[in-house]
PDB file of N, CA and C in Angstrom:
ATOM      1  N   UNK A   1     122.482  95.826 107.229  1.00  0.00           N
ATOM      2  CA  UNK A   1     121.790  94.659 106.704  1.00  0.00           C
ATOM      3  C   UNK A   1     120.960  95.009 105.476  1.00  0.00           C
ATOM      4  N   UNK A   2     120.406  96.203 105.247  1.00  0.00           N
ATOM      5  CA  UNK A   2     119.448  96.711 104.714  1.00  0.00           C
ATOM      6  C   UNK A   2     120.472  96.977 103.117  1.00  0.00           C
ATOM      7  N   UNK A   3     121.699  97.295 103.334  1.00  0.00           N
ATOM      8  CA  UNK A   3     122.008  97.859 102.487  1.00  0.00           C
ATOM      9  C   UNK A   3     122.954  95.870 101.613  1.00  0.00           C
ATOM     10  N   UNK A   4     123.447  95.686 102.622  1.00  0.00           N
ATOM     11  CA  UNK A   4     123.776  94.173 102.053  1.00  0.00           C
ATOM     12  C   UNK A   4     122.409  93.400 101.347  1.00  0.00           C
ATOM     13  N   UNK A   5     121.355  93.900 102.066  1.00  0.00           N
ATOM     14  CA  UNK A   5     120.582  92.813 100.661  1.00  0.00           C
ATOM     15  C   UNK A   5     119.952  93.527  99.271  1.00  0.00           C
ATOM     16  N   UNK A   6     119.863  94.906  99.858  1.00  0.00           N
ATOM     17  CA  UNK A   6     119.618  95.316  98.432  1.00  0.00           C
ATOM     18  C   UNK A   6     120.876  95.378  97.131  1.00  0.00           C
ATOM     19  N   UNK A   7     122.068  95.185  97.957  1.00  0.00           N
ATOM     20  CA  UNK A   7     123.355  94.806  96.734  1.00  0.00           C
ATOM     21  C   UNK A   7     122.857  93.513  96.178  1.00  0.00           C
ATOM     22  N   UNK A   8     122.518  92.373  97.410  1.00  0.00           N
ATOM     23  CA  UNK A   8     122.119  91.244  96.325  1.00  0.00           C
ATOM     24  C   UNK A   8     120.615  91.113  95.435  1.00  0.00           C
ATOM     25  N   UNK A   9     119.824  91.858  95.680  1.00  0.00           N
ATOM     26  CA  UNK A   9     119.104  92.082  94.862  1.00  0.00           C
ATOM     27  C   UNK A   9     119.247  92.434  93.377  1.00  0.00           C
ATOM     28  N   UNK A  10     120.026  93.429  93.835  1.00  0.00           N
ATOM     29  CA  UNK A  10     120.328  94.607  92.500  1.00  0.00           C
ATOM     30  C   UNK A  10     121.413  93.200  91.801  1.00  0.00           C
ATOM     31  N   UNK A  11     121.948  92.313  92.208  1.00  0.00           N
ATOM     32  CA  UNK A  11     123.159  91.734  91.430  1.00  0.00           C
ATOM     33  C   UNK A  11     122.117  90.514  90.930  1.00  0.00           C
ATOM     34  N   UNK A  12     121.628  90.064  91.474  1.00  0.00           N
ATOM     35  CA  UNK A  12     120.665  88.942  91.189  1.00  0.00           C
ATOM     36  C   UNK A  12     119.532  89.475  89.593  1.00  0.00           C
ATOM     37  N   UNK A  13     118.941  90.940  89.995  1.00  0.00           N
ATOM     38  CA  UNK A  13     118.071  91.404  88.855  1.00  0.00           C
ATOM     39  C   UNK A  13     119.034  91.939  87.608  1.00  0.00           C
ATOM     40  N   UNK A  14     120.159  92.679  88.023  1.00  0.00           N
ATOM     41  CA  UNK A  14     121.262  92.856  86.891  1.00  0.00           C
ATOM     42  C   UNK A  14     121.065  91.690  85.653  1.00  0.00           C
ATOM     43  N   UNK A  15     121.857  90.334  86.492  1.00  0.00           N
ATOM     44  CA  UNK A  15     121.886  89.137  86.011  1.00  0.00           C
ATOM     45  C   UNK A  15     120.057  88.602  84.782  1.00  0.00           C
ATOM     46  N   UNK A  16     119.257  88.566  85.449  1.00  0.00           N
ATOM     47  CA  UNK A  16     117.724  88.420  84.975  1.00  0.00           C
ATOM     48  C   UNK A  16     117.601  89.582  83.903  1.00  0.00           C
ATOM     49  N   UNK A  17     118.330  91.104  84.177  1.00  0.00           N
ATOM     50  CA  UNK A  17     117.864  92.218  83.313  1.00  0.00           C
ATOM     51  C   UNK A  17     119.046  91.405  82.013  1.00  0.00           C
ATOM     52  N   UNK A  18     120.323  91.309  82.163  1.00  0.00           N
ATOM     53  CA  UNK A  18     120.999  90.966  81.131  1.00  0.00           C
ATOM     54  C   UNK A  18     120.716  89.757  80.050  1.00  0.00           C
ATOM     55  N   UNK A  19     119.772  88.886  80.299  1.00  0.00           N
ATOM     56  CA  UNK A  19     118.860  87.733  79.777  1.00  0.00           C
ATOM     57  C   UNK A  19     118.306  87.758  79.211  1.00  0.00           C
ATOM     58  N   UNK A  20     117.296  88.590  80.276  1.00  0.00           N
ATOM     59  CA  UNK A  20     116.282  89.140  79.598  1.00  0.00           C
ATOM     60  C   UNK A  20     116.330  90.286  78.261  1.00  0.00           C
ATOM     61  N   UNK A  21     117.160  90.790  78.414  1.00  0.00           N
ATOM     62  CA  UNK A  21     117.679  92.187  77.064  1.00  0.00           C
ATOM     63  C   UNK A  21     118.295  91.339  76.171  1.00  0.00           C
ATOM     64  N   UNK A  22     118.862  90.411  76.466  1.00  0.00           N
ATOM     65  CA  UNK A  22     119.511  89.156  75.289  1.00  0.00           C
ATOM     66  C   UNK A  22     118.074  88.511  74.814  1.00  0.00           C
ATOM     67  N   UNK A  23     116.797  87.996  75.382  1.00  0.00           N
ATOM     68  CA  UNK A  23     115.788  87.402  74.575  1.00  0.00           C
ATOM     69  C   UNK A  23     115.170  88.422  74.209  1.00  0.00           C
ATOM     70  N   UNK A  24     114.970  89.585  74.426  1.00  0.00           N
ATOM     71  CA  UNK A  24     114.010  90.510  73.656  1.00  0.00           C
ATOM     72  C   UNK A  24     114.392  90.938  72.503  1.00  0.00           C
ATOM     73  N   UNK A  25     116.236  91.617  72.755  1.00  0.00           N
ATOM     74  CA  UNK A  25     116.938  91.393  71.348  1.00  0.00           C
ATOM     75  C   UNK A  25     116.823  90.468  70.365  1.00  0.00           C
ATOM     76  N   UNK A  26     116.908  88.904  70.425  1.00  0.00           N
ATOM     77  CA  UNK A  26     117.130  87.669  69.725  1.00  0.00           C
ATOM     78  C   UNK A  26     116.476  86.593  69.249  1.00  0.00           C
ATOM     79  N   UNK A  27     115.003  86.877  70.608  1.00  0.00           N
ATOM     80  CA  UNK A  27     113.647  86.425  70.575  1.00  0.00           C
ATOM     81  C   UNK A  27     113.426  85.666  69.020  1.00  0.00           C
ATOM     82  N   UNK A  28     112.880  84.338  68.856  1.00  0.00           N
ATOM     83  CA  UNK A  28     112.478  84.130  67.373  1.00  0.00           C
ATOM     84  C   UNK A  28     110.973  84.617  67.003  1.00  0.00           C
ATOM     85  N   UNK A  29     110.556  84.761  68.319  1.00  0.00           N
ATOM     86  CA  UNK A  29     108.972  84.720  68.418  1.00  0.00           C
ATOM     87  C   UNK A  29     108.901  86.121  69.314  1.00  0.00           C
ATOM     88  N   UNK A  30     107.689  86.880  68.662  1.00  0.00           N
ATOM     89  CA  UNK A  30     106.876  87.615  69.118  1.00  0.00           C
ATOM     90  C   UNK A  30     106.484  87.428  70.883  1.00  0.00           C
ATOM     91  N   UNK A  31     106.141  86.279  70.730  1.00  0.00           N
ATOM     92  CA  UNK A  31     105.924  85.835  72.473  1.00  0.00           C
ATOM     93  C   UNK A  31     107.010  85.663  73.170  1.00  0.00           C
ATOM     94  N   UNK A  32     108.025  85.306  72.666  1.00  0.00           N
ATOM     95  CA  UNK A  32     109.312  85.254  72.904  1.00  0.00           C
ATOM     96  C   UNK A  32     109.911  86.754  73.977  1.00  0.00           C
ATOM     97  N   UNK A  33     109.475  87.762  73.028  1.00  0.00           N
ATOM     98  CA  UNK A  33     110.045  88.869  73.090  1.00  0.00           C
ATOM     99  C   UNK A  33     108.964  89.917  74.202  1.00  0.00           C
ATOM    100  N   UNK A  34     107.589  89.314  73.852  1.00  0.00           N
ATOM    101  CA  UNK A  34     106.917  89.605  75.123  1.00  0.00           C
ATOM    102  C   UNK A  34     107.431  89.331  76.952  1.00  0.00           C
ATOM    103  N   UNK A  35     107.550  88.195  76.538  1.00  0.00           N
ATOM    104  CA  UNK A  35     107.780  87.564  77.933  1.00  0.00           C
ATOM    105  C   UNK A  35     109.448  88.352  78.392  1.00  0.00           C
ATOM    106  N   UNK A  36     110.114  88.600  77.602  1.00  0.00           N
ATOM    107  CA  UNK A  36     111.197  89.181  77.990  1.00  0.00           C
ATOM    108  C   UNK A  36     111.411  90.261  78.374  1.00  0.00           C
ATOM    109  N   UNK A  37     110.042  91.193  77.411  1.00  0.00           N
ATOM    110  CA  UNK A  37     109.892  92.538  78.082  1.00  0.00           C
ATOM    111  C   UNK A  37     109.379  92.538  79.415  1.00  0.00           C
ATOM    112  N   UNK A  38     108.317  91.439  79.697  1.00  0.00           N
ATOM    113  CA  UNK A  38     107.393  91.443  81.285  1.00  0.00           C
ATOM    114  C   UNK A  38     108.934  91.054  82.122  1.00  0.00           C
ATOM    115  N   UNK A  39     109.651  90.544  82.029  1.00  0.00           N
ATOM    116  CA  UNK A  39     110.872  89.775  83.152  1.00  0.00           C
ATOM    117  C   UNK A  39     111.685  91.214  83.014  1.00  0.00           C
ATOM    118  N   UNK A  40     111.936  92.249  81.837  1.00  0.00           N
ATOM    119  CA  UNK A  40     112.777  93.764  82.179  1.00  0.00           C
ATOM    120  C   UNK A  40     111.934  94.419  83.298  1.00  0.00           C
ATOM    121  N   UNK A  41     110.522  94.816  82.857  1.00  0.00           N
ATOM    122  CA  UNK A  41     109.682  95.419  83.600  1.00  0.00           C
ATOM    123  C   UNK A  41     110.090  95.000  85.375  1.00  0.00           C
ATOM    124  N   UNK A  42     110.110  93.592  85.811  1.00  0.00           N
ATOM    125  CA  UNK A  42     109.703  92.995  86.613  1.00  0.00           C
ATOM    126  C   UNK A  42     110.860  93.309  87.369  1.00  0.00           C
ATOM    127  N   UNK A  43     112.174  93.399  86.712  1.00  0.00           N
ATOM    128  CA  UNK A  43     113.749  93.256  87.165  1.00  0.00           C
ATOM    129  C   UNK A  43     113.746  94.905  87.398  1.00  0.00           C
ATOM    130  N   UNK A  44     113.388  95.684  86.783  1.00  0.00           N
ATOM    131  CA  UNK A  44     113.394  97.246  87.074  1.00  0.00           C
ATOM    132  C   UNK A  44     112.702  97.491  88.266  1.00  0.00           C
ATOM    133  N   UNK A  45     111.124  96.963  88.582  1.00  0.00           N
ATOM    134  CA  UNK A  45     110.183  97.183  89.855  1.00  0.00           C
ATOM    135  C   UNK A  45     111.443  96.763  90.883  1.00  0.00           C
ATOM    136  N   UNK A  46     111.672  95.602  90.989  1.00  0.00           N
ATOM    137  CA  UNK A  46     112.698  95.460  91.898  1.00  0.00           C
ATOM    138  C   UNK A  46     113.651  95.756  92.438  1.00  0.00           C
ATOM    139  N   UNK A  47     114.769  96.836  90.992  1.00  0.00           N
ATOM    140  CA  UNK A  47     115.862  97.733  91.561  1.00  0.00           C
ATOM    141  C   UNK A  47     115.470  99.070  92.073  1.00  0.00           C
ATOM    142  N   UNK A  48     114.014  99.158  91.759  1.00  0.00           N
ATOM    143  CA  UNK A  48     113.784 100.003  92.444  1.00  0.00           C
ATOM    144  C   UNK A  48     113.337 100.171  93.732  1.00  0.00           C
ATOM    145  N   UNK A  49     112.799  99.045  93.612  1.00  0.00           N
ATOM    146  CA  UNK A  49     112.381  98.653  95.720  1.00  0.00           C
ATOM    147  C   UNK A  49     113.362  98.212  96.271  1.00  0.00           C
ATOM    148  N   UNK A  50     114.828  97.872  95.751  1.00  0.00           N
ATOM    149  CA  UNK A  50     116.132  98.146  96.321  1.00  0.00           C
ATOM    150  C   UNK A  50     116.389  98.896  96.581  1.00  0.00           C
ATOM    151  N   UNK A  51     116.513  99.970  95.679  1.00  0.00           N
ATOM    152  CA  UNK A  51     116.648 101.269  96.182  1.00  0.00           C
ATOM    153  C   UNK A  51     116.174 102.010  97.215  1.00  0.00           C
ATOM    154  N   UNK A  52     114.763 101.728  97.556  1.00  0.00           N
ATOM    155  CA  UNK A  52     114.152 102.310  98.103  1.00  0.00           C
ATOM    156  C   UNK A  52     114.827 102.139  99.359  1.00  0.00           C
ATOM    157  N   UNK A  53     114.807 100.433  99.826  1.00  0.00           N
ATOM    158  CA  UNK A  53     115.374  99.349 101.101  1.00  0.00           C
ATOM    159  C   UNK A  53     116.763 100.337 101.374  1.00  0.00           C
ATOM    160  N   UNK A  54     117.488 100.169 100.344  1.00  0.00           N
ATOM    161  CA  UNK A  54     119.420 101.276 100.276  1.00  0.00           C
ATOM    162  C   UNK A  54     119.136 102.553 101.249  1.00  0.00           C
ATOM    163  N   UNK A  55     118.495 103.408 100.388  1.00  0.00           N
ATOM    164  CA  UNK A  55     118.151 104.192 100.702  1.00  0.00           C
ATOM    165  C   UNK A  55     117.441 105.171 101.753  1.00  0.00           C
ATOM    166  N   UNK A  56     116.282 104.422 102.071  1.00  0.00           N
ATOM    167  CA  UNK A  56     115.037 104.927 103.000  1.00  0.00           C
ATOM    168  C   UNK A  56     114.278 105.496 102.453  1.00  0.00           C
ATOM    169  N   UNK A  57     114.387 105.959 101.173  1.00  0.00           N
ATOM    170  CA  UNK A  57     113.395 106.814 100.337  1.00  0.00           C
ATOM    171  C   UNK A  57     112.363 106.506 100.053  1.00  0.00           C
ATOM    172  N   UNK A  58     111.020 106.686 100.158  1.00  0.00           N
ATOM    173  CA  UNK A  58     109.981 106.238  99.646  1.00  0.00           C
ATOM    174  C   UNK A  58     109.576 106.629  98.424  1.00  0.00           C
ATOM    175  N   UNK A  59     110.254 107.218  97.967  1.00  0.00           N
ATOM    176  CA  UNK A  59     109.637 107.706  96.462  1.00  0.00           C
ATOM    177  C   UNK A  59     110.318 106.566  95.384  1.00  0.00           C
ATOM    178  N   UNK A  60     111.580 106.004  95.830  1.00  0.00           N
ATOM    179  CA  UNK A  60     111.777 105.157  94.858  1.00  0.00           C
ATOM    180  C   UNK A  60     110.194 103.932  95.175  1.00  0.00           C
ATOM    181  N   UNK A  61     109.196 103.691  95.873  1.00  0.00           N
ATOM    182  CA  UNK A  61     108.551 102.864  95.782  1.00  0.00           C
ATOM    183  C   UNK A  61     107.261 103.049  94.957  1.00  0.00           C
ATOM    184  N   UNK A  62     106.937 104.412  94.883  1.00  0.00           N
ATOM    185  CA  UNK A  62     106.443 105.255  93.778  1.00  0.00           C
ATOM    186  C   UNK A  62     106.422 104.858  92.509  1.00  0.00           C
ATOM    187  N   UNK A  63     108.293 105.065  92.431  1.00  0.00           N
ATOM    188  CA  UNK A  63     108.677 104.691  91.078  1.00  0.00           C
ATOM    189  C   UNK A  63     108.311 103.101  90.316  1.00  0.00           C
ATOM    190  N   UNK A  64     108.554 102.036  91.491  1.00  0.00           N
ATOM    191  CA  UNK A  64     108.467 101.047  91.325  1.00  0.00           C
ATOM    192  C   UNK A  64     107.361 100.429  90.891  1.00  0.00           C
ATOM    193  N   UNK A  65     105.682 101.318  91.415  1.00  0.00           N
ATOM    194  CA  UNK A  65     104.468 101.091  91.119  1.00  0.00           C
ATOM    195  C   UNK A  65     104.380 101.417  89.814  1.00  0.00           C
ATOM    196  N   UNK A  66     104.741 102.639  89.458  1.00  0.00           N
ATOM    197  CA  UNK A  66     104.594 103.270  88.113  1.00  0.00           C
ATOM    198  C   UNK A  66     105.502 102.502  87.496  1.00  0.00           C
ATOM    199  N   UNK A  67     106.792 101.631  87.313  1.00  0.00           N
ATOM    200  CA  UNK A  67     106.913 100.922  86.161  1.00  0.00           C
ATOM    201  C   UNK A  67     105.775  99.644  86.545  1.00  0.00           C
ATOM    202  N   UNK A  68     105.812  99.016  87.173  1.00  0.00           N
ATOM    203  CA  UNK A  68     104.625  98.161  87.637  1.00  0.00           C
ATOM    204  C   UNK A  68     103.645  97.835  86.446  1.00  0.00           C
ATOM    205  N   UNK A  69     102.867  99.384  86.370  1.00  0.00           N
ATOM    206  CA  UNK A  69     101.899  99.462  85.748  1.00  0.00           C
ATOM    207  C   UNK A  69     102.201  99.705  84.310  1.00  0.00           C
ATOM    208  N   UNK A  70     103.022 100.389  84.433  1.00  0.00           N
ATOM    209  CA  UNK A  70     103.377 100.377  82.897  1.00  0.00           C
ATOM    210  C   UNK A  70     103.657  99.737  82.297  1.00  0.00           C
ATOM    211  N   UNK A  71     104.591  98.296  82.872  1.00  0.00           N
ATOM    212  CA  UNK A  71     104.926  97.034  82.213  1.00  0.00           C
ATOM    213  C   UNK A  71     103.784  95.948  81.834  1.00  0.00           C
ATOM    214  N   UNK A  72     103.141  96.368  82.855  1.00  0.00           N
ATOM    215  CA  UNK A  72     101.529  95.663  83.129  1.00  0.00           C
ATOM    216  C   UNK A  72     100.738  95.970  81.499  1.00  0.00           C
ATOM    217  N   UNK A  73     100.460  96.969  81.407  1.00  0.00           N
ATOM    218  CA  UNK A  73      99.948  97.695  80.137  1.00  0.00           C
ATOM    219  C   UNK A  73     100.584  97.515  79.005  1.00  0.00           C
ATOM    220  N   UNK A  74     101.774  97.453  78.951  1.00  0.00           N
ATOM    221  CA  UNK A  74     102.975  97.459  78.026  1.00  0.00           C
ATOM    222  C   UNK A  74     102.589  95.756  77.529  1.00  0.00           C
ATOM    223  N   UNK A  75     102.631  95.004  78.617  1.00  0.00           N
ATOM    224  CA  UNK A  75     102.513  93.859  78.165  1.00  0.00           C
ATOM    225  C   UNK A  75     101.365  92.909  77.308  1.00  0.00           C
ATOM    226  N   UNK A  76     100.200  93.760  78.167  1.00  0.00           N
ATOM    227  CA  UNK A  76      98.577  93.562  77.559  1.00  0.00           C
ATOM    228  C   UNK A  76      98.859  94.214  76.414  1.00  0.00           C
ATOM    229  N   UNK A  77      99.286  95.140  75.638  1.00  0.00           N
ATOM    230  CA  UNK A  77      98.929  95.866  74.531  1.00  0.00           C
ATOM    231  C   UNK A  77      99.860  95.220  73.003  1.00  0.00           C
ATOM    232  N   UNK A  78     101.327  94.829  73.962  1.00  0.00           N
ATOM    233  CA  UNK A  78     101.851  93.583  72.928  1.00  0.00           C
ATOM    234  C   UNK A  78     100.838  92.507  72.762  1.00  0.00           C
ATOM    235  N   UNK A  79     100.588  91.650  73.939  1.00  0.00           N
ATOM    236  CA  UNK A  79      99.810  90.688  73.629  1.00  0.00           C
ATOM    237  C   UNK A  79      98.491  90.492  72.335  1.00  0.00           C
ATOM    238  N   UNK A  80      97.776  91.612  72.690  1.00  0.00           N
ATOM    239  CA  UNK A  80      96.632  91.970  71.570  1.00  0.00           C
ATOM    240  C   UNK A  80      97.540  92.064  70.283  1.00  0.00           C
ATOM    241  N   UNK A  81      98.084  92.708  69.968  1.00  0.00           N
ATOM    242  CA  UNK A  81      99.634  92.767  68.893  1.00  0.00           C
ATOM    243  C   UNK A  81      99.334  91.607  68.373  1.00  0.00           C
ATOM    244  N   UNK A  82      99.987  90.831  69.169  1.00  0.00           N
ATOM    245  CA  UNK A  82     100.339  89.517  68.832  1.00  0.00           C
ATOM    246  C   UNK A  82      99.139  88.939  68.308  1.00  0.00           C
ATOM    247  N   UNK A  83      98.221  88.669  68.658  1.00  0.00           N
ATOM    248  CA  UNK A  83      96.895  87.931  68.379  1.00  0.00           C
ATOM    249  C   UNK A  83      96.273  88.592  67.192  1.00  0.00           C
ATOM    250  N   UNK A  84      96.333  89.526  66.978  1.00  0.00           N
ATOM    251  CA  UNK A  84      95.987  90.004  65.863  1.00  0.00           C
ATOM    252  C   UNK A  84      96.416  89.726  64.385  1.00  0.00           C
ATOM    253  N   UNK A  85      98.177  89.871  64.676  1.00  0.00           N
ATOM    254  CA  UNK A  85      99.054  89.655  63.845  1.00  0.00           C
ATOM    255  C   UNK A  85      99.034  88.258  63.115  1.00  0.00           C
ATOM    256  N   UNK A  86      99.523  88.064  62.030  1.00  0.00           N
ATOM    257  CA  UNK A  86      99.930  86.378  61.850  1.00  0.00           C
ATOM    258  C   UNK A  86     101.288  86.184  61.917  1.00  0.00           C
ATOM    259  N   UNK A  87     101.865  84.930  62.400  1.00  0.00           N
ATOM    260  CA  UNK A  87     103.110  84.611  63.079  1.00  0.00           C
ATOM    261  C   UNK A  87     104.089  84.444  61.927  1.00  0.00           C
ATOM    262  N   UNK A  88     104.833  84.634  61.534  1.00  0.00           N
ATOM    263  CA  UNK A  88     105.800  83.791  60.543  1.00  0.00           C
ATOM    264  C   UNK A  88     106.596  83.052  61.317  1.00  0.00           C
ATOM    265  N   UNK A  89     106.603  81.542  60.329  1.00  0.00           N
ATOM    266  CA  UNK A  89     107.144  80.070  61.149  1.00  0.00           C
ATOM    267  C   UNK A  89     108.355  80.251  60.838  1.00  0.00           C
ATOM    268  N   UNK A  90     109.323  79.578  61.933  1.00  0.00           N
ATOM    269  CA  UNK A  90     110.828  80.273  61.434  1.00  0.00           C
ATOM    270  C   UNK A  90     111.102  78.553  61.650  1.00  0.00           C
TER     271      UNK A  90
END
């Protein structure tokens, strides 16, 4: 059971990671491209707490905190970016 839902996980975040890497690529907007990086971040925490579920491993849940936070940070530090910056209107 354990291993059937982390396949649909992983196929469900695949799907969200492939979207998401299409708006960060194509993004018109700065915010655009934010929000796409927070939904990669978010889709990675998750294949990794699949993994973990697959597996039994607890270290993939480790892993999952540490992108967590890093996306967390990653995202606050664009944001300031952004606010700082001035936008060009497309």
């Amino acid at each position: 059971m354990n291993a059937l839902l982390a396949t649909v996980v992983v196929t469900g975040t695949l799907l969200a990671l492939a979207l998401a890497m299409a708006r960060l690529l194509r993004g018109p907007s700065q915010a655009d491209r934010v929000v796409a990086l927070d939904v990669v971040f978010s889709a990675s925490v998750a294949m990794a707490a699949a993994a973990a579920l697959a597996t039994g491993r607890v270290l993939f849940l480790d892993v999952a905190v540490g992108l967590a936070v890093v996306g967390f940070v990653a995202a606050i530090v664009w944001a300031r970016l952004i606010d700082k910056s001035p936008e060009d209107p497309r």
